[in-house]
Each structure stands twice: as structure tokens, then as C-alpha cells.
N, C-alpha and C. Protein backbone atom coordinates (compact mmCIF):
# COMPACT_ATOMS: atom_id res chain seq x y z
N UNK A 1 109.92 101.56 95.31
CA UNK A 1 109.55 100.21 95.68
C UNK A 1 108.04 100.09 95.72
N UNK A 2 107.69 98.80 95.38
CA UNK A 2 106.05 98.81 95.52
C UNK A 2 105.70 98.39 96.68
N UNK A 3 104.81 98.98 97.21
CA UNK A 3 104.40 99.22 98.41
C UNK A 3 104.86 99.58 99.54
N UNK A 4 105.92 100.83 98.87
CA UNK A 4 106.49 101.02 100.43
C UNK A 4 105.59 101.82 101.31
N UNK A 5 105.99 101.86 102.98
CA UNK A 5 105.31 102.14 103.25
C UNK A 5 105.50 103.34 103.52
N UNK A 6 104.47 104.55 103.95
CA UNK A 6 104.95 106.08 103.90
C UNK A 6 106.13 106.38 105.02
N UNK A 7 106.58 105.49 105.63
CA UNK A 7 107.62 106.04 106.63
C UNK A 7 108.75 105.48 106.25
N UNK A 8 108.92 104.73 105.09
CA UNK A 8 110.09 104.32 104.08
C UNK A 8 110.88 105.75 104.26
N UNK A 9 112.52 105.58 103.73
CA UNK A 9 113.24 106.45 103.27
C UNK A 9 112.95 106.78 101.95
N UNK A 10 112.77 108.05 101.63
CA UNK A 10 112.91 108.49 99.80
C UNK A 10 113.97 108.54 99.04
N UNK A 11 115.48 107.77 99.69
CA UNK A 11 116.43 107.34 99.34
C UNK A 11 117.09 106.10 99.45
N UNK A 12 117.83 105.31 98.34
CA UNK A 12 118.25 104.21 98.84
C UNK A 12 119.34 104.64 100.23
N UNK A 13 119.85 105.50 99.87
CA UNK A 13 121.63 105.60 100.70
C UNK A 13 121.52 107.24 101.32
N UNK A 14 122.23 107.08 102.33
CA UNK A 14 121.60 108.13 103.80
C UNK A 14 121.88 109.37 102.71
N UNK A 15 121.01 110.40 102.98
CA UNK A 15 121.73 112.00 102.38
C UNK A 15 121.17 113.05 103.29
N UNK A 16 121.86 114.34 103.00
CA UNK A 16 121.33 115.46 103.96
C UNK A 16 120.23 116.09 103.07
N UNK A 17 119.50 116.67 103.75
CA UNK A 17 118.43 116.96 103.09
C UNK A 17 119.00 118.25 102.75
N UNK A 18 118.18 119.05 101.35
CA UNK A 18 118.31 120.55 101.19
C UNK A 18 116.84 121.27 100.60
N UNK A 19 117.01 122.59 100.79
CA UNK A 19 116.05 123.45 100.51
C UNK A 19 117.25 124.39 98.88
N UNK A 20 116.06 124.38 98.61
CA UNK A 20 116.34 125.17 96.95
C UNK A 20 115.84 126.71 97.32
N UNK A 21 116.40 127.17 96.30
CA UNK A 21 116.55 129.04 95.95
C UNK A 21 114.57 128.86 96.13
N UNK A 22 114.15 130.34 96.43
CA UNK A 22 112.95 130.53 96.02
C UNK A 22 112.71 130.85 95.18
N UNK A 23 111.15 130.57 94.64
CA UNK A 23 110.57 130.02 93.03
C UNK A 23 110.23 131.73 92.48
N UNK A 24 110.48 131.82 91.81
CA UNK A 24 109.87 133.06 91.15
C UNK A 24 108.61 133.65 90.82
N UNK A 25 108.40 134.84 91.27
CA UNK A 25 107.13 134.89 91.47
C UNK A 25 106.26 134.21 92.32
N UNK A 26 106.97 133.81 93.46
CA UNK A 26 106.24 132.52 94.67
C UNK A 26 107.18 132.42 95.51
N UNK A 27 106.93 132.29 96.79
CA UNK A 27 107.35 132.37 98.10
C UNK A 27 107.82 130.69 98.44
N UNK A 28 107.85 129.99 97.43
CA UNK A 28 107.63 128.38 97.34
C UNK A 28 109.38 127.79 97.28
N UNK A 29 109.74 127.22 98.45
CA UNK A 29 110.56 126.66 97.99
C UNK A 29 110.79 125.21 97.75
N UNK A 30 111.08 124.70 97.25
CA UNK A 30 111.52 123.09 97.01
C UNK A 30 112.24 122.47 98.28
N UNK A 31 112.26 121.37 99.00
CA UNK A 31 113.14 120.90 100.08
C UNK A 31 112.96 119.36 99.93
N UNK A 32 113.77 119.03 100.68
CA UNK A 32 114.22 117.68 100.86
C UNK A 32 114.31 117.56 102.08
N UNK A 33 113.75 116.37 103.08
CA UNK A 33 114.10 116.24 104.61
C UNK A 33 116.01 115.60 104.38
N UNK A 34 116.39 115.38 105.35
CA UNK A 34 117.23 113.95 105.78
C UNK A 34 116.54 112.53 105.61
N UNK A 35 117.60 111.86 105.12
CA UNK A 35 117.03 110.43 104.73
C UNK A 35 117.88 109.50 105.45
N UNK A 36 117.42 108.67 106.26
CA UNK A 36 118.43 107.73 106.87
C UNK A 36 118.81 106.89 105.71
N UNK A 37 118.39 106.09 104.72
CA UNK A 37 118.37 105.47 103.87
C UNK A 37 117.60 104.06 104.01
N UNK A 38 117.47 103.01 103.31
CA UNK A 38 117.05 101.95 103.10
C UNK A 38 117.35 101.01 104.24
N UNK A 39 117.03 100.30 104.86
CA UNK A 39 117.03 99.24 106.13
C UNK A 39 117.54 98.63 105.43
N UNK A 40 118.22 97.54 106.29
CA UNK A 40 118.81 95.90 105.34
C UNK A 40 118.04 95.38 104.82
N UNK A 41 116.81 95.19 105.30
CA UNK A 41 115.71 94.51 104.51
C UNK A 41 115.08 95.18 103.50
N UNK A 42 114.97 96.25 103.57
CA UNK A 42 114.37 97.34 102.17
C UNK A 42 115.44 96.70 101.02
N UNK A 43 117.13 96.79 101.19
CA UNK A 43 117.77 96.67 100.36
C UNK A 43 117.81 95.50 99.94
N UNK A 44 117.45 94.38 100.87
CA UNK A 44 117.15 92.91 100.34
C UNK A 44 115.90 92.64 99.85
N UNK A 45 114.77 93.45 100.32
CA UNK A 45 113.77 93.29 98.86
C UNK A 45 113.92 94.12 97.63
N UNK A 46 114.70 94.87 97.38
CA UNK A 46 115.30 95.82 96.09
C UNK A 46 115.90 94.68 95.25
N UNK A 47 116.74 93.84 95.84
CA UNK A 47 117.91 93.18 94.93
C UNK A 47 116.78 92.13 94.90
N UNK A 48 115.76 91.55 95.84
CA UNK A 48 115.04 90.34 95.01
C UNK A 48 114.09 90.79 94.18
N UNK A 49 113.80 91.77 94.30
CA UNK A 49 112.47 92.74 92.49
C UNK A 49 114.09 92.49 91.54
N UNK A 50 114.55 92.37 92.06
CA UNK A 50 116.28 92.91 90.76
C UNK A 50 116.33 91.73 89.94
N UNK A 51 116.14 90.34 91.08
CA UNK A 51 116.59 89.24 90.70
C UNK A 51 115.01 89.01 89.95
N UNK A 52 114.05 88.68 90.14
CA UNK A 52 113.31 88.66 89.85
C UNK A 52 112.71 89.17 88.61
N UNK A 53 112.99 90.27 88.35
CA UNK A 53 112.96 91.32 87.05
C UNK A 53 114.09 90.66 86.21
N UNK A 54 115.09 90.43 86.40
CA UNK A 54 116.13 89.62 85.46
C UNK A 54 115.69 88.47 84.96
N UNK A 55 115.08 87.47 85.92
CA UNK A 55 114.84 86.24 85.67
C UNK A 55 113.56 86.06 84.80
N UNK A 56 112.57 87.30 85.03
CA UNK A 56 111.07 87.03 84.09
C UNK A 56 111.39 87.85 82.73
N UNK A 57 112.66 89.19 83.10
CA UNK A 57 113.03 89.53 81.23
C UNK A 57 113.58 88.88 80.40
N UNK A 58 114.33 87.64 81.27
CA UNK A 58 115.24 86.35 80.32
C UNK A 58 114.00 85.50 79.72
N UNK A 59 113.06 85.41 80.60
CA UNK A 59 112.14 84.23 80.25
C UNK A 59 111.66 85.10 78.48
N UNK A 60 110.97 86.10 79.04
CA UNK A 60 110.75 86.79 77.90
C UNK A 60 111.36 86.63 76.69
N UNK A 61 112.71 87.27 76.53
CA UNK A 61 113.48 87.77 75.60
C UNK A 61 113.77 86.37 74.89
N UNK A 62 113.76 85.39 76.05
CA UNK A 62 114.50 84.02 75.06
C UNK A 62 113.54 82.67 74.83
N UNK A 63 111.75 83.15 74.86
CA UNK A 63 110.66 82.78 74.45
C UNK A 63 111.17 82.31 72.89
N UNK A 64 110.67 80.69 72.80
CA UNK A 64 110.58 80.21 71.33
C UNK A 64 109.76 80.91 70.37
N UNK A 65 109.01 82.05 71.10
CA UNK A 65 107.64 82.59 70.31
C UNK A 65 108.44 83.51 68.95
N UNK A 66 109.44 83.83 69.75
CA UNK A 66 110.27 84.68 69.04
C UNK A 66 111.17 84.06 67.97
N UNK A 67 111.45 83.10 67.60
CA UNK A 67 111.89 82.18 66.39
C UNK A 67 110.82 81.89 65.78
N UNK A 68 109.62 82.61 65.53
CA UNK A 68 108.84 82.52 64.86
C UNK A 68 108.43 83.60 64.18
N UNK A 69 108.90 84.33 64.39
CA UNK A 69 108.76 86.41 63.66
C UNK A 69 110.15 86.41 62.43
N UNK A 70 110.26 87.12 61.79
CA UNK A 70 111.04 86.97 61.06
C UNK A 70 110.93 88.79 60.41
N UNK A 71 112.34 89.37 60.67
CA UNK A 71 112.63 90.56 59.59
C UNK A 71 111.29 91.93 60.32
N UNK A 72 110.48 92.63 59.78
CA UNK A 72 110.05 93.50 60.37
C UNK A 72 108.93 92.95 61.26
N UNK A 73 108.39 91.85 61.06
CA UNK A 73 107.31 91.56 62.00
C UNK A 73 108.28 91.49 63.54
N UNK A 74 109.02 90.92 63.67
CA UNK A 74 110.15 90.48 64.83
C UNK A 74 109.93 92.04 65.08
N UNK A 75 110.20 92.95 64.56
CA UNK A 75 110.95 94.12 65.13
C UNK A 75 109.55 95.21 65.77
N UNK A 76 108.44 95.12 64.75
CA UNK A 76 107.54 95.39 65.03
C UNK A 76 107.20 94.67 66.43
N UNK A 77 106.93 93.47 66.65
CA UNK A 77 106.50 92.43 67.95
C UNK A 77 107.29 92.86 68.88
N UNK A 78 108.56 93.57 69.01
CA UNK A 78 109.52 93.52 70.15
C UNK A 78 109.26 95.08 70.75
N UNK A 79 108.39 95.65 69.60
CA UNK A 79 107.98 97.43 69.94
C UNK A 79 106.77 97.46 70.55
């Protein structure tokens, strides 16, 4: 999410945290805390970036600009 803040969960949905095998050649292991998960409101600003992201890729995709490309330029313009 953009701008979450550092005491956000690093998961949408609760999980147990784990620790991984140690690294080779290194005393280093990988871990994960516990995550309560996302607040109601975290998850209701997720689904409005959702809605939002849907509504400005439609605007995009179904721009008149684009009935104006034709064959590889179209395909080129959409890359």
C-alpha cells in the first residue's frame, strides 16, 4: 500500500510468523514476525486503489486516441 505506515501489517490476512533453515556459510536466518493482518480500514483503502485502478485502466484502454493507430503502430503504442 502507498504510504503505509511502518506499524501496518506486512500481510493482508493474519499469519504465524516463521524462521527459515540457516543460510550457508552464515549464521543468518530469514524470519517473519506474526501478522495480525489488515484493519477494516486498511482493507477498505485496498479495494478503493482496486476501484480506482480499474476505473483509470478503463479510461485508458478505451481512449478514442486508440482508433487512431492502426496494425503495428497500435501494437507498438500499447508497448
Amino acid at each position: 500500500m502507498l504510504g503505509r505506515p511502518c506499524h501496518a501489517a506486512d500481510r493482508a490476512w493474519p499469519g504465524e510468523g516463521w524462521e527459515g533453515d540457516k543460510q550457508l556459510h552464515s549464521g543468518y536466518r530469514t524470519s517473519k514476525p506474526d501478522s495480525p493482518g489488515y484493519t477494516d480500514e486498511q482493507h477498505q483503502q485496498v479495494a478503493a486503489y482496486r476501484s480506482q485502478l480499474l476505473e483509470l485502466g478503463t479510461q485508458v484502454m478505451t481512449h478514442p486516441y486508440w482508433e487512431t493507430l492502426k496494425g503495428n503502430d497500435l501494437y507498438t503504442a500499447r508497448m
